[in-house]
PDB file of N, CA and C in Angstrom:
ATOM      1  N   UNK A   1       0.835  -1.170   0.000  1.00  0.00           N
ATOM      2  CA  UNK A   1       0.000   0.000   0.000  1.00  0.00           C
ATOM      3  C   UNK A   1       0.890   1.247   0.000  1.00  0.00           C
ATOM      4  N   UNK A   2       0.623   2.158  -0.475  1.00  0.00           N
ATOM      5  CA  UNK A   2       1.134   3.621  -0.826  1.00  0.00           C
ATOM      6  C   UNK A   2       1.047   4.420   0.349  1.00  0.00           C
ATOM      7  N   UNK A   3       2.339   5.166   0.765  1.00  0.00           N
ATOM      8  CA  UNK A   3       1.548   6.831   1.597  1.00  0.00           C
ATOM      9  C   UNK A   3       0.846   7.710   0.813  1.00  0.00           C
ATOM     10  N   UNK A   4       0.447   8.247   1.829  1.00  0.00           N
ATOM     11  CA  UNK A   4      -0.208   9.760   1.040  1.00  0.00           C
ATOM     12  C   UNK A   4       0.779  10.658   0.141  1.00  0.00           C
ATOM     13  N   UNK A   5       2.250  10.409   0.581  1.00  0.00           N
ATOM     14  CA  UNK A   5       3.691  11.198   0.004  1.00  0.00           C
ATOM     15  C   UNK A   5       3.660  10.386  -1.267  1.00  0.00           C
ATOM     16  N   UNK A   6       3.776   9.073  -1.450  1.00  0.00           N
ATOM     17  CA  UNK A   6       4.040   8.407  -2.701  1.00  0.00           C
ATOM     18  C   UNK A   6       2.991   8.570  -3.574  1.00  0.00           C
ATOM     19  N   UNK A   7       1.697   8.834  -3.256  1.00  0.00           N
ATOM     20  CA  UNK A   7       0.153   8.763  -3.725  1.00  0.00           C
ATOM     21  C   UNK A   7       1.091  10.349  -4.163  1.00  0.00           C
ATOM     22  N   UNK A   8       0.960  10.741  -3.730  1.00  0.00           N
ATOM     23  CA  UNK A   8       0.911  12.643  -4.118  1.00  0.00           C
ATOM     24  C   UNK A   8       2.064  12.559  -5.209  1.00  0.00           C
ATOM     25  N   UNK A   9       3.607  12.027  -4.840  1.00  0.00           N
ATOM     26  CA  UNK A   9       4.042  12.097  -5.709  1.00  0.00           C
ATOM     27  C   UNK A   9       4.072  11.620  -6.901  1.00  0.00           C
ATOM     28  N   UNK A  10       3.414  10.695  -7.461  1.00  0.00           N
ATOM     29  CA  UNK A  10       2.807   9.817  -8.544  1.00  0.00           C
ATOM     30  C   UNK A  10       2.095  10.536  -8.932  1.00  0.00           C
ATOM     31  N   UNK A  11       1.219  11.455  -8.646  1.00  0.00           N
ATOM     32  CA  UNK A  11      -0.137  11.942  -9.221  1.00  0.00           C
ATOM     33  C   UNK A  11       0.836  13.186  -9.696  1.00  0.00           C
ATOM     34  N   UNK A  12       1.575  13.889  -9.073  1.00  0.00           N
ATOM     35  CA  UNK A  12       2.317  15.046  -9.744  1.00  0.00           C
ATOM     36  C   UNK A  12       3.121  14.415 -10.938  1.00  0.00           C
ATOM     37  N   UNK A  13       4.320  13.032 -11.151  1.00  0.00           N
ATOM     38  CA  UNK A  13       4.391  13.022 -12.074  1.00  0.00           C
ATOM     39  C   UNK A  13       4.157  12.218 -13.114  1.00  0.00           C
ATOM     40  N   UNK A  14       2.400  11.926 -12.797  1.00  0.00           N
ATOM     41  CA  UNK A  14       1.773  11.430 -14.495  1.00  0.00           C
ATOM     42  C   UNK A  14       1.188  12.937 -14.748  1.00  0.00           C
ATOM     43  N   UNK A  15       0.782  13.507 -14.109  1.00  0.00           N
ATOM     44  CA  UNK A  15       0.427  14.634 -14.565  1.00  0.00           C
ATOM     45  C   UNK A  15       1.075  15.898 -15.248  1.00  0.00           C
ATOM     46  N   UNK A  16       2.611  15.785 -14.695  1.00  0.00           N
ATOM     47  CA  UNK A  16       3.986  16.481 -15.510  1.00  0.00           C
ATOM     48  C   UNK A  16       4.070  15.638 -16.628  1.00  0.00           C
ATOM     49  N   UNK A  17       3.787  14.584 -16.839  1.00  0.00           N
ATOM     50  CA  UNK A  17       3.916  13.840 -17.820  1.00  0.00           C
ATOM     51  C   UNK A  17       2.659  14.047 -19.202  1.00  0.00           C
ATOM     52  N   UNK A  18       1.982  13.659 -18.689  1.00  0.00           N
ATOM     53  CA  UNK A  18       0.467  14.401 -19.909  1.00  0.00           C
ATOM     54  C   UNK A  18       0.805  15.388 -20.092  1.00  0.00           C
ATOM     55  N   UNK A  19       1.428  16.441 -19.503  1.00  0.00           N
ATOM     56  CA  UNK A  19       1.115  18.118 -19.874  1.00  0.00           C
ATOM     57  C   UNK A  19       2.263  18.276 -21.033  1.00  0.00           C
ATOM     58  N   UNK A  20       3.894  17.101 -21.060  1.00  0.00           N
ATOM     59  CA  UNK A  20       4.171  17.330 -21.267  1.00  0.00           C
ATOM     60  C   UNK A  20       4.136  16.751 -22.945  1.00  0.00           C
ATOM     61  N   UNK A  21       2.828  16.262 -22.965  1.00  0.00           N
ATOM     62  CA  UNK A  21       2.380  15.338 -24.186  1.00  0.00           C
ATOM     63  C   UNK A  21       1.285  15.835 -24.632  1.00  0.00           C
ATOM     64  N   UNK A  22       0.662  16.823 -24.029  1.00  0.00           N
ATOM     65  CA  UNK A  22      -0.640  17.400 -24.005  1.00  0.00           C
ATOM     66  C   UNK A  22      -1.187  18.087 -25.378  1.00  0.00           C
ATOM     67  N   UNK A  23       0.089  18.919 -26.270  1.00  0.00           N
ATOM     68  CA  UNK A  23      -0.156  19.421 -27.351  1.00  0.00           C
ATOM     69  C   UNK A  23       0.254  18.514 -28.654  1.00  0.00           C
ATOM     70  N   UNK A  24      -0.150  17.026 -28.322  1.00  0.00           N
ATOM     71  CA  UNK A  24       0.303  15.826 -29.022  1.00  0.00           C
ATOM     72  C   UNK A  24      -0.888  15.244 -29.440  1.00  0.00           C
ATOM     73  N   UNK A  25      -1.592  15.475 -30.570  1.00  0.00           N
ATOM     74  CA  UNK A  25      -2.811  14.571 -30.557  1.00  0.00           C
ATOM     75  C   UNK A  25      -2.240  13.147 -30.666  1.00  0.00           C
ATOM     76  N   UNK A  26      -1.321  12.540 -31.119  1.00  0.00           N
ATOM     77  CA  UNK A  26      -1.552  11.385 -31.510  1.00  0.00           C
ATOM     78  C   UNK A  26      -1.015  10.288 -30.308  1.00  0.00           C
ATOM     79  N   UNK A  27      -0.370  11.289 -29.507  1.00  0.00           N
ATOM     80  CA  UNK A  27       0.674  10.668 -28.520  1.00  0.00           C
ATOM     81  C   UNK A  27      -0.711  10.781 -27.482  1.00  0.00           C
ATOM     82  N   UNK A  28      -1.658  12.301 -27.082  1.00  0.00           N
ATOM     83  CA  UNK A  28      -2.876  11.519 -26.174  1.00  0.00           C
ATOM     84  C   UNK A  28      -3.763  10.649 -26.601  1.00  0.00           C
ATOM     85  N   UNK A  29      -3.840  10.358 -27.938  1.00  0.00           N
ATOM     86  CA  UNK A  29      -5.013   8.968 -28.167  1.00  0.00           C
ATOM     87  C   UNK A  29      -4.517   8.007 -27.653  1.00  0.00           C
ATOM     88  N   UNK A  30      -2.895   7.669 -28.065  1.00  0.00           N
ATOM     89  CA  UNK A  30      -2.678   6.269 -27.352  1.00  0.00           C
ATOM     90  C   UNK A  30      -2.146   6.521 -25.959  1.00  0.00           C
ATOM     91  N   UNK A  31      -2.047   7.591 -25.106  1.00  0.00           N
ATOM     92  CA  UNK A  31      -2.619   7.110 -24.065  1.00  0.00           C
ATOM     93  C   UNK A  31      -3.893   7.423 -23.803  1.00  0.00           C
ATOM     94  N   UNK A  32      -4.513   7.542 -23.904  1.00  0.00           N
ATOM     95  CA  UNK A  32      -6.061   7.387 -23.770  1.00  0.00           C
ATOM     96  C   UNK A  32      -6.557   6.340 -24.095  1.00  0.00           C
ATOM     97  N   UNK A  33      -5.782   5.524 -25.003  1.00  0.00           N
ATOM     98  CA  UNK A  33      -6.372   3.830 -24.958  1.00  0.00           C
ATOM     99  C   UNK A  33      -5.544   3.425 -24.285  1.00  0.00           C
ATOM    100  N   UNK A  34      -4.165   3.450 -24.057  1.00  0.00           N
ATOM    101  CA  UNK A  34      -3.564   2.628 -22.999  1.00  0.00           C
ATOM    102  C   UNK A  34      -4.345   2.723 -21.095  1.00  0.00           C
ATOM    103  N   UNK A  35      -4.773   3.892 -20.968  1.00  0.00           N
ATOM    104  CA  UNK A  35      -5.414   4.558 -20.148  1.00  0.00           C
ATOM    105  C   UNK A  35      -6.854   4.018 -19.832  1.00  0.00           C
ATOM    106  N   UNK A  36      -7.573   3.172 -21.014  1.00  0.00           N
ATOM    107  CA  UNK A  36      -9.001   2.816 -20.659  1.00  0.00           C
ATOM    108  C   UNK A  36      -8.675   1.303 -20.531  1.00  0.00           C
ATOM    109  N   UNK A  37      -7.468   1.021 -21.248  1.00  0.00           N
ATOM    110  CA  UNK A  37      -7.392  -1.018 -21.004  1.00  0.00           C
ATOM    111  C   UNK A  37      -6.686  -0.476 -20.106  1.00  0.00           C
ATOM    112  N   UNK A  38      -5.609  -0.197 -18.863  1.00  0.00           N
ATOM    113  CA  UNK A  38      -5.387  -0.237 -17.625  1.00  0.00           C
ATOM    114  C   UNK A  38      -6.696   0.015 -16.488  1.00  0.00           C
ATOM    115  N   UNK A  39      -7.809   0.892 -17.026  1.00  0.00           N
ATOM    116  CA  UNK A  39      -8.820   0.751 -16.257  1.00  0.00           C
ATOM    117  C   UNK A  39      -9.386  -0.316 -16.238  1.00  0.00           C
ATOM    118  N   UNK A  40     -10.066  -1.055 -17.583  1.00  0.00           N
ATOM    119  CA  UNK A  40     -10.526  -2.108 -17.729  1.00  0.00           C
ATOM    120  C   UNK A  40      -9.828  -3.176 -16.885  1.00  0.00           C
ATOM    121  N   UNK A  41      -8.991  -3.394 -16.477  1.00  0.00           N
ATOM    122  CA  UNK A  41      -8.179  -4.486 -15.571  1.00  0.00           C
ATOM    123  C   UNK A  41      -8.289  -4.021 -14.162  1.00  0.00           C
ATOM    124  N   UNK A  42      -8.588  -2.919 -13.780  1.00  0.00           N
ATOM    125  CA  UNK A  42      -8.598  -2.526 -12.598  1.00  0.00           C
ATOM    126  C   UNK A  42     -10.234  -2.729 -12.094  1.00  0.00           C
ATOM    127  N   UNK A  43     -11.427  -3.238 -12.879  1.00  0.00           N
ATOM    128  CA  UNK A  43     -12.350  -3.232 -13.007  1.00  0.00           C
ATOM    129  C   UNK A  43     -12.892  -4.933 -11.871  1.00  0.00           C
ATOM    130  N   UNK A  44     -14.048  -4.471 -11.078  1.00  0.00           N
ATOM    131  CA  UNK A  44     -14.281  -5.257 -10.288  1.00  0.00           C
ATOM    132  C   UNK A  44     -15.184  -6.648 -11.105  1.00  0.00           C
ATOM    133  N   UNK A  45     -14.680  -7.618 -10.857  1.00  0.00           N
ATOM    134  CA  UNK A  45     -15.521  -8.744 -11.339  1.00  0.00           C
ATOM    135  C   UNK A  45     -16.902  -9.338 -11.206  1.00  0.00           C
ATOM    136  N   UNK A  46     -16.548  -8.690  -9.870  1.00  0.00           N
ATOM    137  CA  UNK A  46     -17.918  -9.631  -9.247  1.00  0.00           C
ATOM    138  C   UNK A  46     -18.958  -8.436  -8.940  1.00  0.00           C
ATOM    139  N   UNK A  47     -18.582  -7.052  -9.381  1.00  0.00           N
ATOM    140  CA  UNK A  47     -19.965  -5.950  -9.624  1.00  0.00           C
ATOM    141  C   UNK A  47     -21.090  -6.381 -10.766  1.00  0.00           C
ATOM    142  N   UNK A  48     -22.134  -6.118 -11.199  1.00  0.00           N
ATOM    143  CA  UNK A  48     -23.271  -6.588 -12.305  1.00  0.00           C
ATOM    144  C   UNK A  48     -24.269  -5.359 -11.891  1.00  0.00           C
ATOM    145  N   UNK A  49     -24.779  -5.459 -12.726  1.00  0.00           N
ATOM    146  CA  UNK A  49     -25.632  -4.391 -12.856  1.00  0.00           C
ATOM    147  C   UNK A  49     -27.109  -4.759 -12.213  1.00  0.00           C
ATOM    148  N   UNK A  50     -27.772  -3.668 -11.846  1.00  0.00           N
ATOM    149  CA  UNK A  50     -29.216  -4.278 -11.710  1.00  0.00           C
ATOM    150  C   UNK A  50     -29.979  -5.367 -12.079  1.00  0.00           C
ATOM    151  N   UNK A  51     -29.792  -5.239 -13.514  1.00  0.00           N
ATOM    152  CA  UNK A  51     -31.215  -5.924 -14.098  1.00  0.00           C
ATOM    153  C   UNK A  51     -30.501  -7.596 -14.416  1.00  0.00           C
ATOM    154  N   UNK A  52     -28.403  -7.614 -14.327  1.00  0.00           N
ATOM    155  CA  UNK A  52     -28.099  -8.761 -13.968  1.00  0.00           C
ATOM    156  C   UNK A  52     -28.404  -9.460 -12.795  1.00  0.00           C
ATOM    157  N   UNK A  53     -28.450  -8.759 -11.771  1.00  0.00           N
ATOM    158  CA  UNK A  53     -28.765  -9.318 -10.498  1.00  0.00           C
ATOM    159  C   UNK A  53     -30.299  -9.848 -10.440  1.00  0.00           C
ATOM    160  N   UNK A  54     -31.226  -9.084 -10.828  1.00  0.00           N
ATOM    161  CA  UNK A  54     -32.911  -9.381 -10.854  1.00  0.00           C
ATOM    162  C   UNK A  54     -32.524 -10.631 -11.814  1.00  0.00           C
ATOM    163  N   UNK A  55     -31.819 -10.971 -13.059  1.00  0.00           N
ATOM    164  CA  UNK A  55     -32.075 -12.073 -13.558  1.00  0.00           C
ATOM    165  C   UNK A  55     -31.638 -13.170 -12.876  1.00  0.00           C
ATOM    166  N   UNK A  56     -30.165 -13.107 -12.223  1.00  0.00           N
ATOM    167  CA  UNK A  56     -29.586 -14.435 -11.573  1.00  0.00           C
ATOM    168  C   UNK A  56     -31.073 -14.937 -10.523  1.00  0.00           C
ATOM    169  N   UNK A  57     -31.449 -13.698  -9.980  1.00  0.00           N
ATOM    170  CA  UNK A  57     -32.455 -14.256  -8.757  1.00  0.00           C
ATOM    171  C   UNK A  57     -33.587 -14.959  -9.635  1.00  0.00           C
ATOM    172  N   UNK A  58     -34.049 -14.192 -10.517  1.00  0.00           N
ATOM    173  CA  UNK A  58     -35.051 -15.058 -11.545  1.00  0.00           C
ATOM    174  C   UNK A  58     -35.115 -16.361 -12.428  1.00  0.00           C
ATOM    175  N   UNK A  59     -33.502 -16.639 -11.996  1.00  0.00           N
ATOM    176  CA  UNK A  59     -33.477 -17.929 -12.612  1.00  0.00           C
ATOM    177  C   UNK A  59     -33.299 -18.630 -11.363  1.00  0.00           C
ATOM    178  N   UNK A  60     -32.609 -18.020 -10.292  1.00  0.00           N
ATOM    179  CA  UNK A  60     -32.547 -19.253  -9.423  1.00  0.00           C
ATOM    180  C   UNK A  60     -33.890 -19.450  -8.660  1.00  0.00           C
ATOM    181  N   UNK A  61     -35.008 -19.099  -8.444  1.00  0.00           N
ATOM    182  CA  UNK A  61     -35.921 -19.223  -8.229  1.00  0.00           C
ATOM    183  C   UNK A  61     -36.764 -20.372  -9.596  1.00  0.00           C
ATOM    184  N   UNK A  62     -36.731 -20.039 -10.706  1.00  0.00           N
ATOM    185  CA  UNK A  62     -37.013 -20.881 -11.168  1.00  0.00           C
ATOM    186  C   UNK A  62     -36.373 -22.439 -11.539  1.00  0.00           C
ATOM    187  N   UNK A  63     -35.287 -22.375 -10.779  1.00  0.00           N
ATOM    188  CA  UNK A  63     -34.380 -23.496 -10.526  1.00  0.00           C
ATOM    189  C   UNK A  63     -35.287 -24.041  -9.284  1.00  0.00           C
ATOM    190  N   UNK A  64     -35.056 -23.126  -8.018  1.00  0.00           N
ATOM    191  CA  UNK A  64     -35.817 -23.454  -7.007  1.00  0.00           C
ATOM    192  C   UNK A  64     -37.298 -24.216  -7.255  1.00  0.00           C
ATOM    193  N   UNK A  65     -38.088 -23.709  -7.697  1.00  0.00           N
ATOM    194  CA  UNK A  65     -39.529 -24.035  -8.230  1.00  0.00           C
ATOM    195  C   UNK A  65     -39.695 -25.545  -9.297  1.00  0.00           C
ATOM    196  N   UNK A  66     -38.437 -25.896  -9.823  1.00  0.00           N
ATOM    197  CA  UNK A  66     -38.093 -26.856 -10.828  1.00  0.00           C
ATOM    198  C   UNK A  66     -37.747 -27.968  -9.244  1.00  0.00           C
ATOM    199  N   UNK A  67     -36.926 -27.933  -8.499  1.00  0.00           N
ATOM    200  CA  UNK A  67     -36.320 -28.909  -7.383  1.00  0.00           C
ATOM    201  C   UNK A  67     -35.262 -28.417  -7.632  1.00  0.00           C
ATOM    202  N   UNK A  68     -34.621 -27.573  -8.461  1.00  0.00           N
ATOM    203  CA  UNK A  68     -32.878 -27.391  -8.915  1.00  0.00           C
ATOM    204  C   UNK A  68     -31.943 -27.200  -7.852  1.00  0.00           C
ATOM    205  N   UNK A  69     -32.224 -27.993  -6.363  1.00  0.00           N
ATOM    206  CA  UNK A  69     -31.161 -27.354  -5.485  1.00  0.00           C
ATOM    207  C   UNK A  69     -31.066 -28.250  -4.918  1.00  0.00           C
ATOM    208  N   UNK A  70     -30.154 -27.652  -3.862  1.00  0.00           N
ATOM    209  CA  UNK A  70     -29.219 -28.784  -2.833  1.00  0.00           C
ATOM    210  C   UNK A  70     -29.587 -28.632  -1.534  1.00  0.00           C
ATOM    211  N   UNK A  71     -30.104 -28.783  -0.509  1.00  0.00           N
ATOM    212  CA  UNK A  71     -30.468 -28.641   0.668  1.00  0.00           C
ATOM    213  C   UNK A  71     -29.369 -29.082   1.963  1.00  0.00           C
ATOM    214  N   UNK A  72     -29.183 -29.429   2.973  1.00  0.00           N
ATOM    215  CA  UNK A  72     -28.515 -29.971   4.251  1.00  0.00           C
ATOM    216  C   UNK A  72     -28.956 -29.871   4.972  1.00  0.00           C
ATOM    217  N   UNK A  73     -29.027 -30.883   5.851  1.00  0.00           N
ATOM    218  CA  UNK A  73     -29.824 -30.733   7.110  1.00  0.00           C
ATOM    219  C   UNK A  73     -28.892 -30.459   8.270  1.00  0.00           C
ATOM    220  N   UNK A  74     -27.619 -30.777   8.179  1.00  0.00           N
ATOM    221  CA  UNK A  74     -26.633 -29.555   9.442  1.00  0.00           C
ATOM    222  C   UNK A  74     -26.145 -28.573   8.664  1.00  0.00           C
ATOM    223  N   UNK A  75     -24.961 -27.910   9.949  1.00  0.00           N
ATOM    224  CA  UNK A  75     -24.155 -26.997   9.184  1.00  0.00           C
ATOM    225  C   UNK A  75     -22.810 -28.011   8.858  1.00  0.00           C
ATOM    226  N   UNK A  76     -22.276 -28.839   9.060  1.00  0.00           N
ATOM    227  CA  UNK A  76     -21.220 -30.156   9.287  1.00  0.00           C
ATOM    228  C   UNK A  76     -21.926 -30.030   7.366  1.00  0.00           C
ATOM    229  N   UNK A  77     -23.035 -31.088   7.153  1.00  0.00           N
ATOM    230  CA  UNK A  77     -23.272 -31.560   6.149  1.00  0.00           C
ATOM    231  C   UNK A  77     -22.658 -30.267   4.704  1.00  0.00           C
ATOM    232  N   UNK A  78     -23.275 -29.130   5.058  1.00  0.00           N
ATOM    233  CA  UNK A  78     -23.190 -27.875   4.625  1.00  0.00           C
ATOM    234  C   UNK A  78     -21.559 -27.579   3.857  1.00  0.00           C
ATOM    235  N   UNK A  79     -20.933 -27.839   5.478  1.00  0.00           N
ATOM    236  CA  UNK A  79     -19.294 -27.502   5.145  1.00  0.00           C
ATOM    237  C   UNK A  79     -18.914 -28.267   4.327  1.00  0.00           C
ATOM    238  N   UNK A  80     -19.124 -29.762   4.598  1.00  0.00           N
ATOM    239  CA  UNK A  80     -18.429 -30.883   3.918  1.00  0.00           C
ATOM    240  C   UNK A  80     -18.607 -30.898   2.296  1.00  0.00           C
ATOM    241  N   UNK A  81     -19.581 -30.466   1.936  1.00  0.00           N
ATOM    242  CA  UNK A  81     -19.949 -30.539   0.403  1.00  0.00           C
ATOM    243  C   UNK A  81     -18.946 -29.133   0.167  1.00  0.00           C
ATOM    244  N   UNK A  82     -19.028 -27.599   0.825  1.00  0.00           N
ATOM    245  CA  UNK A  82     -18.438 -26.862   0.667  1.00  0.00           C
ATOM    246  C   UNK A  82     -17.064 -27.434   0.249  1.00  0.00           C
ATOM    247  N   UNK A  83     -16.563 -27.832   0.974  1.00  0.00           N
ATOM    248  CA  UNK A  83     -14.958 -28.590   1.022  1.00  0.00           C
ATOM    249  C   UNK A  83     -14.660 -29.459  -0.386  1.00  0.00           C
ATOM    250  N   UNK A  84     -15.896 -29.937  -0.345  1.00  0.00           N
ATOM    251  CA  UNK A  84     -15.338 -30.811  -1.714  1.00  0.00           C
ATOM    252  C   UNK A  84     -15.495 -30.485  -3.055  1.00  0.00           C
ATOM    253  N   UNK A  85     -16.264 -29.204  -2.587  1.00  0.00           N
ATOM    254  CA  UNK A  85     -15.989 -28.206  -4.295  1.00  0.00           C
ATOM    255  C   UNK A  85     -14.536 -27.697  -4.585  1.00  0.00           C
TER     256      UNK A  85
END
């Protein structure tokens, strides 16, 4: 993890750095795509959007309603299947 000193100084020099590329169209497009695939990787996996989330529940309910599931009657039984995934 970063200090606030290393955070600060990083941000001063990408930013000495763009300015000093700034009257470059061709040099800010590619970073501006190098810039959106480094975001894209920094991007959370397991976020989804609304209307993904309303569907997972809408199918697993209709999984549910089909028998599509797994039940346990402890928490032991629970873990053990956990474990062997």
């Amino acid at each position: 993890m970063m200090t606030a000193a290393q955070q600060n100084t990083m941000n001063t020099e990408l930013w000495q750095s763009i300015g000093a590329i700034a009257d470059n169209t061709a040099l800010m497009r590619r970073l501006t795509r190098y810039a959106k695939r480094l975001a894209k990787e920094n991007e959370d996996p397991t976020l989804m959007s609304k209307e993904e989330f309303f569907a997972r529940v809408d199918a697993s309910r209709e999984e549910y309603e089909k028998g599509e599931y797994i039940s346990f009657s402890d928490p032991n039984e629970m873990n053990a299947w956990l474990n062997s995934l």
